[in-house]
N, C-alpha and C. Protein backbone atom coordinates (compact mmCIF):
# COMPACT_ATOMS: atom_id res chain seq x y z
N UNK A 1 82.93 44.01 139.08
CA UNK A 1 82.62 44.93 140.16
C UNK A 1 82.97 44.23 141.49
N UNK A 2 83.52 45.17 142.11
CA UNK A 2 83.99 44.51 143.46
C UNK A 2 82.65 44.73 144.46
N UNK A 3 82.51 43.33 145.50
CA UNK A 3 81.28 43.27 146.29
C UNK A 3 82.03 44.25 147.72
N UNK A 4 80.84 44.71 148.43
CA UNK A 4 80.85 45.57 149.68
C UNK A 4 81.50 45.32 150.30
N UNK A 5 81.62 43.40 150.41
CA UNK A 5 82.39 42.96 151.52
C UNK A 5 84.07 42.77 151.18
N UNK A 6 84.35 42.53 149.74
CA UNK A 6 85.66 42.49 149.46
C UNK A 6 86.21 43.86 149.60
N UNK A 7 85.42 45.13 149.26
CA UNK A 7 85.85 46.63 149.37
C UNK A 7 86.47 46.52 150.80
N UNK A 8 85.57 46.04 152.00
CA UNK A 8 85.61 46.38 153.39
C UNK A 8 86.92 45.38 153.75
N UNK A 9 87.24 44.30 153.08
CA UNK A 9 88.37 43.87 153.77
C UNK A 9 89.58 44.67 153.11
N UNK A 10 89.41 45.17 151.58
CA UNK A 10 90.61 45.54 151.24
C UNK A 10 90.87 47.06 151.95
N UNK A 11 90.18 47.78 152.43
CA UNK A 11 90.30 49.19 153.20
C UNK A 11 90.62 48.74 154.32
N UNK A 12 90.05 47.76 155.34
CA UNK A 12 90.91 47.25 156.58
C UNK A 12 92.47 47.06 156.38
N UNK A 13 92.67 46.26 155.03
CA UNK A 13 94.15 46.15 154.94
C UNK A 13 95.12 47.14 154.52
N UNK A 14 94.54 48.05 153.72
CA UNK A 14 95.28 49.19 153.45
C UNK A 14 95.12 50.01 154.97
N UNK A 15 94.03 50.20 155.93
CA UNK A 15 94.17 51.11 156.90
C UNK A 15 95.61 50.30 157.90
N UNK A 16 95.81 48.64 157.76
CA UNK A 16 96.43 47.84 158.97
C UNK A 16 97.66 48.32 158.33
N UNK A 17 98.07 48.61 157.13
CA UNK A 17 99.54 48.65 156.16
C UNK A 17 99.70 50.19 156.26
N UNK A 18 98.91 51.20 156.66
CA UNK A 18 99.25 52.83 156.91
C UNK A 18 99.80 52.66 157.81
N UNK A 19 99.62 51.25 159.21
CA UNK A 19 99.90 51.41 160.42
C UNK A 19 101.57 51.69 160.69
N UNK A 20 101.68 50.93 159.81
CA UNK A 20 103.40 51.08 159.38
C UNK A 20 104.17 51.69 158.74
N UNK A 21 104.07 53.14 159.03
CA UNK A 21 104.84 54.22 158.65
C UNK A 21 106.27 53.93 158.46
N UNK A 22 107.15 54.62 157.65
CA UNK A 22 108.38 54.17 157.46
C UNK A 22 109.19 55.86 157.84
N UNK A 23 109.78 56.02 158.59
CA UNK A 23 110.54 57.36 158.10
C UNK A 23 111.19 58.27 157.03
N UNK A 24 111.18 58.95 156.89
CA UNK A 24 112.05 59.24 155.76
C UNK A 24 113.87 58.70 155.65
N UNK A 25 114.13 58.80 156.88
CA UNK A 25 115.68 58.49 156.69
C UNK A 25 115.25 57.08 157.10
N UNK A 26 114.44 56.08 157.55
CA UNK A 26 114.57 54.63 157.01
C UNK A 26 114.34 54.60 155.68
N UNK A 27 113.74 55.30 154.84
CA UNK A 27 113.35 55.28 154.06
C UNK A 27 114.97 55.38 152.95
N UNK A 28 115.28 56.48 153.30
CA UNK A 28 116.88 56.71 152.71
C UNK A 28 117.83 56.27 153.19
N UNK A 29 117.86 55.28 153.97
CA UNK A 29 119.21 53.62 154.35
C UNK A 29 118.73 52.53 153.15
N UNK A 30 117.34 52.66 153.68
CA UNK A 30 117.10 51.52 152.39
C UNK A 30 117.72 51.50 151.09
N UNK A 31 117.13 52.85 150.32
CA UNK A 31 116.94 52.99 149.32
C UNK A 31 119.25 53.42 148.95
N UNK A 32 119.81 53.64 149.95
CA UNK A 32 120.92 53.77 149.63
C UNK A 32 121.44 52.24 149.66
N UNK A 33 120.75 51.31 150.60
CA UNK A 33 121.83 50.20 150.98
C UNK A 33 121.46 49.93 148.77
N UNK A 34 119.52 49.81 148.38
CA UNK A 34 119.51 49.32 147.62
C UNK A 34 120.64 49.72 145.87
N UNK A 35 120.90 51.18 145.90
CA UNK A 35 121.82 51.86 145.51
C UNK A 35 123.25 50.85 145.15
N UNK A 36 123.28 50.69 146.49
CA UNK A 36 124.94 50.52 146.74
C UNK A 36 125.03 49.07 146.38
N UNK A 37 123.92 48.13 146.67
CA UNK A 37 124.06 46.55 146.00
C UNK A 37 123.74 46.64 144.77
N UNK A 38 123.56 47.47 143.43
CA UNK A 38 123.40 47.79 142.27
C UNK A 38 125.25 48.07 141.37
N UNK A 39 125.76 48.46 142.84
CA UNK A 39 127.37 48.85 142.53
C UNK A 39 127.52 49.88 142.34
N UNK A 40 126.84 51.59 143.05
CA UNK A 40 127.09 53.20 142.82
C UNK A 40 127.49 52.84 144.36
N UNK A 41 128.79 53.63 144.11
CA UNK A 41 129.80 54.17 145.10
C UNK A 41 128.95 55.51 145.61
N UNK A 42 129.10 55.38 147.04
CA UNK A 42 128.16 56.67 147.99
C UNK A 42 129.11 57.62 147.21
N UNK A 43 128.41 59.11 147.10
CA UNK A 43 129.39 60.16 147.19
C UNK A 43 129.11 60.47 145.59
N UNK A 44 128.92 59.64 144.70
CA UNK A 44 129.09 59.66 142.99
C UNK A 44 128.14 60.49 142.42
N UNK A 45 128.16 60.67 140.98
CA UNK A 45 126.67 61.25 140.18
C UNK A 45 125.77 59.96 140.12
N UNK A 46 126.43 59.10 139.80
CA UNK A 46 125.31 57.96 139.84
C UNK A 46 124.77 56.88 141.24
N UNK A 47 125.34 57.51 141.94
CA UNK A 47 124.75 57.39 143.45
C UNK A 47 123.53 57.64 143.21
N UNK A 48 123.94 59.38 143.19
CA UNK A 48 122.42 60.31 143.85
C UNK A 48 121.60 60.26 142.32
N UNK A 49 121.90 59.74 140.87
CA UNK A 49 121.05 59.43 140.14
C UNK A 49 119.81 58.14 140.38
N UNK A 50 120.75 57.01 141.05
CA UNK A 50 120.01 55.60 141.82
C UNK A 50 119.09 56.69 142.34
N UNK A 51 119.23 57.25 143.49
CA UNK A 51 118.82 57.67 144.84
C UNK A 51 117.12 58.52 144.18
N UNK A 52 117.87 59.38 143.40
CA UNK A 52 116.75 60.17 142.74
C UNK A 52 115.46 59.31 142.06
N UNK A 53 116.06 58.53 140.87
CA UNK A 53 115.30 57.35 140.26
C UNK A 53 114.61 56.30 140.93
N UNK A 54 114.67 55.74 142.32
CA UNK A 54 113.72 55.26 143.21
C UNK A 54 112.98 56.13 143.24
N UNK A 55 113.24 57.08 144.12
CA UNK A 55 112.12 57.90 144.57
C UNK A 55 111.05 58.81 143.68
N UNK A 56 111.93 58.54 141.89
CA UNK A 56 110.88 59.41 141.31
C UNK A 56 109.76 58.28 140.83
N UNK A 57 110.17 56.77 141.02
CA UNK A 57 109.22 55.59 140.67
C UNK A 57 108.61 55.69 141.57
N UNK A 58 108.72 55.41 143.16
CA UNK A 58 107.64 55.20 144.25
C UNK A 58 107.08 56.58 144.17
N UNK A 59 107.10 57.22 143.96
CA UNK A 59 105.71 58.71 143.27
C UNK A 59 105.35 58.24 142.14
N UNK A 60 105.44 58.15 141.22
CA UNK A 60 104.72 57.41 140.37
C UNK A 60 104.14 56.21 140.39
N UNK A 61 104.41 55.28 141.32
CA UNK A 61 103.67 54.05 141.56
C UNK A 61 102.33 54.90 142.61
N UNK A 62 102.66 55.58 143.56
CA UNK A 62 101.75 55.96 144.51
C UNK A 62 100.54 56.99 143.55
N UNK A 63 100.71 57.79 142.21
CA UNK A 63 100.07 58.39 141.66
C UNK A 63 99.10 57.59 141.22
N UNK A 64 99.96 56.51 140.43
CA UNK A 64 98.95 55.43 139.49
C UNK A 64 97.99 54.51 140.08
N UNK A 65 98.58 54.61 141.76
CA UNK A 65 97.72 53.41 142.50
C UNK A 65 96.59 54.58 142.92
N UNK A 66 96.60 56.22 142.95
CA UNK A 66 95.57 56.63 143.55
C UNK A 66 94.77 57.13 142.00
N UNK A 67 95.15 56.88 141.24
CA UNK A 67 94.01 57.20 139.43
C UNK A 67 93.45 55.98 139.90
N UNK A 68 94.22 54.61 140.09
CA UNK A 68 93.19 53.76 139.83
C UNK A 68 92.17 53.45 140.64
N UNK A 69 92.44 54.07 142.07
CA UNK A 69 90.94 54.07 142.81
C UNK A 69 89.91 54.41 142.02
N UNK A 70 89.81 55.60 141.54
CA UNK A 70 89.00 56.16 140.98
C UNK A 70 87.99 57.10 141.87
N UNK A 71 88.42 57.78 142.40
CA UNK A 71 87.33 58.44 143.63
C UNK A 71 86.62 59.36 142.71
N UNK A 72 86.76 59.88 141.51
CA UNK A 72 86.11 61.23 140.78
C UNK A 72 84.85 60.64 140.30
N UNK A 73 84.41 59.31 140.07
CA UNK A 73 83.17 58.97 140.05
C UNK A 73 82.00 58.72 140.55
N UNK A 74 81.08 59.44 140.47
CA UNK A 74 80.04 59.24 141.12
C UNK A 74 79.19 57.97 141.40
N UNK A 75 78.70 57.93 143.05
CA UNK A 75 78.20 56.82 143.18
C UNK A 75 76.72 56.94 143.66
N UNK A 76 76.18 55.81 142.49
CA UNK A 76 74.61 55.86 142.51
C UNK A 76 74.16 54.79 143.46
N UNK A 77 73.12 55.17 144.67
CA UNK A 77 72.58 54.20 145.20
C UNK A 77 71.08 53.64 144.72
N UNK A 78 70.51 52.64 144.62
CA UNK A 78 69.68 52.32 144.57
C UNK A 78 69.00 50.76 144.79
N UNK A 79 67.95 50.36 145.02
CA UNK A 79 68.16 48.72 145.40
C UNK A 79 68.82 47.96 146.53
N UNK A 80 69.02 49.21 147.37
CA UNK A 80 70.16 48.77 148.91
C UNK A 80 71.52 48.25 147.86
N UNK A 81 71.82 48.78 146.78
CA UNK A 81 73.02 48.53 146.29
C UNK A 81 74.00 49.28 145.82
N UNK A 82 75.32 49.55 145.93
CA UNK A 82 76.22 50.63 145.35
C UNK A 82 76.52 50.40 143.98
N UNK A 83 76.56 51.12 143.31
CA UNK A 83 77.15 51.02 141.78
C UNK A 83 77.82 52.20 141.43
N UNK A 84 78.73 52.27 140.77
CA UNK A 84 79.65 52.98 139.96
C UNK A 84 78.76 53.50 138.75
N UNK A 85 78.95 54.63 138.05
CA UNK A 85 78.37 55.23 137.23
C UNK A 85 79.10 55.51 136.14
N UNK A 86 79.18 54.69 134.95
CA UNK A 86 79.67 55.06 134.15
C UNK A 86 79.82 55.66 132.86
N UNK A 87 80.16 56.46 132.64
CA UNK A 87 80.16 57.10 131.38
C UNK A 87 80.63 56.41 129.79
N UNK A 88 79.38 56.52 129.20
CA UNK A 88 79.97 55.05 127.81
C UNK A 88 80.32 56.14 126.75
């Protein structure tokens, strides 16, 4: 179980790392320069297959990182302490 105070630094760091928005078209130089050092010629099917296949992983990394929060569980207070409630 993670303590109050490790929760509170890791939400400071995720709020300091939102600070840094990326654009979408920085977002799509990147992900083309990364494309193009793989060896897909701009313009190809397997260009815009690279192009597609990043972007369908970073949605799936961003899905799996928000299951594993876990926000659908209820939280029991008691004892001036937080706990997670789990179902056995």
């Amino acid at each position: 179980m993670i303590r109050l105070s490790t929760r509170a630094v890791l939400l400071r760091t995720l709020l300091a790392a939102g600070c840094t928005t990326m654009t979408p078209e920085e977002r799509r130089a990147i992900d083309a320069r990364t494309c193009a050092s793989y060896g897909f010629k701009r313009g190809t099917d397997g260009f815009a297959s690279c192009l597609l296949n990043l972007e369908l992983d970073r949605r799936a990394a961003s899905r799996a990182q928000f299951e594993q929060m876990q926000f659908n569980k209820p939280l029991i207070i008691y004892d001036n302490r937080y706990r997670r409630y789990r179902r056995w």
